[in-house]
Protein backbone atom coordinates (compact mmCIF):
# COMPACT_ATOMS: atom_id res chain seq x y z
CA UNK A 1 -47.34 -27.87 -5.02
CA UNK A 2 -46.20 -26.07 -2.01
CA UNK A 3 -43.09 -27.86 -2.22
CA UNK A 4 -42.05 -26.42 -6.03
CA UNK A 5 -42.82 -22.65 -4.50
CA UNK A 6 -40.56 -23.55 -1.46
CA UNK A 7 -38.07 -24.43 -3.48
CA UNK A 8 -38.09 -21.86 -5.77
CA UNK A 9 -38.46 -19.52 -3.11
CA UNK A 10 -35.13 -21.35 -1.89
CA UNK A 11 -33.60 -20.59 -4.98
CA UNK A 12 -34.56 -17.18 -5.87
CA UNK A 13 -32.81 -16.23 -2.43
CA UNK A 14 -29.97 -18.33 -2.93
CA UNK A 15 -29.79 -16.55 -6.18
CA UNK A 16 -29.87 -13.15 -4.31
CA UNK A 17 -27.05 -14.37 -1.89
CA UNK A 18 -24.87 -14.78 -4.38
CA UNK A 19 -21.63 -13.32 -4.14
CA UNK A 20 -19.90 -11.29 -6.69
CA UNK A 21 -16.01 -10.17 -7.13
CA UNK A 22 -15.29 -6.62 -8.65
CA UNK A 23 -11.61 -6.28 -9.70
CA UNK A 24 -10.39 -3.06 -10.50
CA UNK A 25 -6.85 -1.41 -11.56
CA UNK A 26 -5.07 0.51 -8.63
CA UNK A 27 -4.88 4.09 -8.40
CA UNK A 28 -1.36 3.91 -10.79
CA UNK A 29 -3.40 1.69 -13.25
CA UNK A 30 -1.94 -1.64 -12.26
CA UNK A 31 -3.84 -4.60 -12.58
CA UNK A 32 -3.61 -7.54 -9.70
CA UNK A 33 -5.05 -11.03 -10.00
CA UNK A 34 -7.67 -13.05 -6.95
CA UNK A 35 -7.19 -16.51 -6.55
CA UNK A 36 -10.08 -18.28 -6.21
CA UNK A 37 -9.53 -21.73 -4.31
CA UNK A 38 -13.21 -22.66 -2.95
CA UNK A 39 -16.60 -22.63 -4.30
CA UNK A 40 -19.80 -24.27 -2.27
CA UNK A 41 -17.21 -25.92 0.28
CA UNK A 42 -15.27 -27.54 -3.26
CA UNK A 43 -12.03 -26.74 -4.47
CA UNK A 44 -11.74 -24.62 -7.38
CA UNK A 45 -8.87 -23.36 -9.16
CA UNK A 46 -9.52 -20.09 -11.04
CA UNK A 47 -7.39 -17.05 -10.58
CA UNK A 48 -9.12 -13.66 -11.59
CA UNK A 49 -7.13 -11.22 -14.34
CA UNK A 50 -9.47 -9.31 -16.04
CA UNK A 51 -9.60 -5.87 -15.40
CA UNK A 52 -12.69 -4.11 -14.76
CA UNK A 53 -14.33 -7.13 -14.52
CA UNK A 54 -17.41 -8.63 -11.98
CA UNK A 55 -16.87 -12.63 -11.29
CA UNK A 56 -19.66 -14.55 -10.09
CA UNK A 57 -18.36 -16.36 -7.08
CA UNK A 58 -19.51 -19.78 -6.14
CA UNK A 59 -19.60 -21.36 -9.48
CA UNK A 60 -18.00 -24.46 -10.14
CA UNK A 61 -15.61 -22.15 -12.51
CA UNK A 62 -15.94 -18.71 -12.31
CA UNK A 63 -16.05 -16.56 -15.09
CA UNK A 64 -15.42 -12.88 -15.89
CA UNK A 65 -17.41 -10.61 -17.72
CA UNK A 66 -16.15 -6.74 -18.23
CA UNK A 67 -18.20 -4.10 -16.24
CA UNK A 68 -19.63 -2.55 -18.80
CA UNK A 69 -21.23 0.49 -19.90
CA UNK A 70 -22.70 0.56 -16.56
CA UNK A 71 -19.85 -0.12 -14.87
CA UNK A 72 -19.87 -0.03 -10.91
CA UNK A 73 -23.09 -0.84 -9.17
CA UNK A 74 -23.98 2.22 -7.00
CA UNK A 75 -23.48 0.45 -3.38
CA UNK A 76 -19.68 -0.53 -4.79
CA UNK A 77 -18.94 3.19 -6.24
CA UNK A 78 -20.48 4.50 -2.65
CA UNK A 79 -17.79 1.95 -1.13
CA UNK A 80 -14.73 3.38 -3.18
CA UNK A 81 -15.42 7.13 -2.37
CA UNK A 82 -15.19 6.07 1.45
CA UNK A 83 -11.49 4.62 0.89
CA UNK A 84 -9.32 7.01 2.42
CA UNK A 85 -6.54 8.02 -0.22
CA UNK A 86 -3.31 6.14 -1.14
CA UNK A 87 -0.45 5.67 0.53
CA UNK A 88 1.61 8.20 -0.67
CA UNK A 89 5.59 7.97 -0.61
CA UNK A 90 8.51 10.68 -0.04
CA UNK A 91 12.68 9.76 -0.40
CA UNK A 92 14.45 12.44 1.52
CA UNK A 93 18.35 12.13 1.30
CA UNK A 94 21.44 12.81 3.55
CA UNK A 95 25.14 14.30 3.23
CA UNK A 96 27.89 11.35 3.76
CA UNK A 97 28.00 9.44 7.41
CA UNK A 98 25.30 12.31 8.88
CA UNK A 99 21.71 13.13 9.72
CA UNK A 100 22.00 16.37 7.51
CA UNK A 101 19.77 16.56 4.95
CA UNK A 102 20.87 17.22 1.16
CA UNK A 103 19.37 20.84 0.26
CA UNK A 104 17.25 19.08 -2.31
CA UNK A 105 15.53 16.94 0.04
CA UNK A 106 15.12 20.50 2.85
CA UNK A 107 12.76 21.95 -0.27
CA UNK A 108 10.92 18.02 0.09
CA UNK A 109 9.65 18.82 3.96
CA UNK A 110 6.88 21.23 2.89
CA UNK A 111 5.12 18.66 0.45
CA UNK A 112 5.60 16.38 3.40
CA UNK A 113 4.24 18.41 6.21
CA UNK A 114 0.90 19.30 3.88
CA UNK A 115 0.49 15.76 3.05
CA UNK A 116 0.36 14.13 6.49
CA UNK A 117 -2.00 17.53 7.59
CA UNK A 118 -4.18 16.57 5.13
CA UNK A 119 -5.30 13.11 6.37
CA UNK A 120 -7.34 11.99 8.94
CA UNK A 121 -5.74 9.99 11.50
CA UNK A 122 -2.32 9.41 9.39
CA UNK A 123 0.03 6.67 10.07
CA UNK A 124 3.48 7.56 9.10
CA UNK A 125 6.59 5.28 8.55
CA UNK A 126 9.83 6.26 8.82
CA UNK A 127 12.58 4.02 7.29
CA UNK A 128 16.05 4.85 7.36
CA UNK A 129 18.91 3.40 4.78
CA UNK A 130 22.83 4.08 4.62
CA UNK A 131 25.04 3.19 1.61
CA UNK A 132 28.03 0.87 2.48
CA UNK A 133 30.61 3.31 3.53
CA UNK A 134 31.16 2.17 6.95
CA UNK A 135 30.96 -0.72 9.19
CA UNK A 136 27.46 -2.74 9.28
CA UNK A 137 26.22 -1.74 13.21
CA UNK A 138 27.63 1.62 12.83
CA UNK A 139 25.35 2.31 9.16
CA UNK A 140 22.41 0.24 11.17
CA UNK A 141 22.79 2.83 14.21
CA UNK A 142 23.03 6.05 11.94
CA UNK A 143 19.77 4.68 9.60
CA UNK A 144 18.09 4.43 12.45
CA UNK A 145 19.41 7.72 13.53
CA UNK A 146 18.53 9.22 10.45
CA UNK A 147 14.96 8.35 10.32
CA UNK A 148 14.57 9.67 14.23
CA UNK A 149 16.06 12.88 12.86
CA UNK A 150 12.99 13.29 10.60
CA UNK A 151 10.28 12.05 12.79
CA UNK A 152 11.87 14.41 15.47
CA UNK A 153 11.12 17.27 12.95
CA UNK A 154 7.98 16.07 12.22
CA UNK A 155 6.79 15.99 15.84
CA UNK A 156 8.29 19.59 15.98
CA UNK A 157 5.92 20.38 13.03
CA UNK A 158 2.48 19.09 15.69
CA UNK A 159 2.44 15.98 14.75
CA UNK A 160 1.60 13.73 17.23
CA UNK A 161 4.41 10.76 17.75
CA UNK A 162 2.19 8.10 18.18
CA UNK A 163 0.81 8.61 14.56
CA UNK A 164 4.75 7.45 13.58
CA UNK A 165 7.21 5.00 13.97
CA UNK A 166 10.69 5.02 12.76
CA UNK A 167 13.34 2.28 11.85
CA UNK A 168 16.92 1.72 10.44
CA UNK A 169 17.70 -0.36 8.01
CA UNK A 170 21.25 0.15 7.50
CA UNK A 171 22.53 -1.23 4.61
CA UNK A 172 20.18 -3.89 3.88
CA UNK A 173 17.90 -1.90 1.25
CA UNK A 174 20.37 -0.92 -1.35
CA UNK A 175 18.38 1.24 -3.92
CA UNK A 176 21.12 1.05 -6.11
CA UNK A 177 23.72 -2.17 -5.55
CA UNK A 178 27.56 -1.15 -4.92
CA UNK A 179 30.13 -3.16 -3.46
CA UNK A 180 30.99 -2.72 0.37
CA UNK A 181 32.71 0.35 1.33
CA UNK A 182 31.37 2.40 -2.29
CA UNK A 183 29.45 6.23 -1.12
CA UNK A 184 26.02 6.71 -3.17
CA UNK A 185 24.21 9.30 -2.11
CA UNK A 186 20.87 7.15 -3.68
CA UNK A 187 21.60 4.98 -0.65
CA UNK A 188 21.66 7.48 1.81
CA UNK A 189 18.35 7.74 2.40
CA UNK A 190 14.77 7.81 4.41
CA UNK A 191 11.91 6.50 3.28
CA UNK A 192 8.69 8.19 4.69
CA UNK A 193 5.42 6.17 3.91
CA UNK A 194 2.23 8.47 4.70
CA UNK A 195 -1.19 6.53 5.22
């Protein structure tokens, strides 16, 4: 007799071990997918679609069930509220073969400057791109010269410069193809990525 309650004890905490997935749309409303490739140390193959969805893990095949009028559990709602926000993305652009700005992307530096204050700790990334007017090393040394140009201004604005790093990408990163030699102010560009 004492072995049936041991093992049910077993079992009732096995049952409270078990592990759950919650998959939920991002913050645009896209929906990813999990692959699930192991459950109890045995290969499974089961990838995860659904939406708003909790997915008992460790079953021989896992299986989805929506949320719910319930929905979250309060522990995983508790969790999201903690996530700091999303990346958030700004494409400043630049007058032909120079670091200068185009006056549209001048009125851009506020939004930026009161996005990265607003953050805790921020990471910023500062990409610079060129279009193909020009030799290759010459448009990878003025991306790169480009995207110091605006991490310069931000560290004039009192941000601190080990919060950022800045690259050039030359013309590698082609938001819009063009053949070699072809100006497109599209191209002409920095990419500042603010975590």
């Amino acid at each position: 007799m004492s072995r049936a309650l041991t093992a049910s004890a077993g079992l009732l905490l096995a049952g409270c071990a078990t592990s759950s997935l919650v998959l939920l749309p991002d913050e645009e409303g896209h929906q990813g997918a999990v692959a699930v490739l192991e459950a109890d140390g045995k290969p499974v193959d089961a990838v995860i679609t659904d939406g708003n969805s909790r997915t008992r893990l460790g079953d021989a095949t896992p299986a989805s069930k929506p949320l719910g009028a319930n929905g979250l559990k309060k522990q995983e709602a508790a969790l999201l509220t903690d996530l700091p926000p999303p990346a958030k993305s700004f494409l400043l652009y630049f007058e032909l073969g120079t670091t200068t700005l185009t006056p549209e992307s001048v009125s851009m530096l506020s939004a930026l400057r009161a996005e990265i204050a607003t953050r805790t700790g921020p990471e910023v990334e500062v990409t610079g791109h060129t279009d193909t007017v020009g030799a290759e090393d010459y448009n990878d040394t003025l991306s790169l010269r480009r995207a110091e140009e605006v991490m310069n201004w931000l560290a004039g604005q009192g941000f601190d410069r080990s919060l950022m790093s800045a690259v050039g990408r030359g013309e590698r990163d082609l938001k819009e193809r063009t053949a070699d030699n072809v100006s497109n102010g599209a191209n002409r560009r920095v990419e500042v990525i603010v975590r």
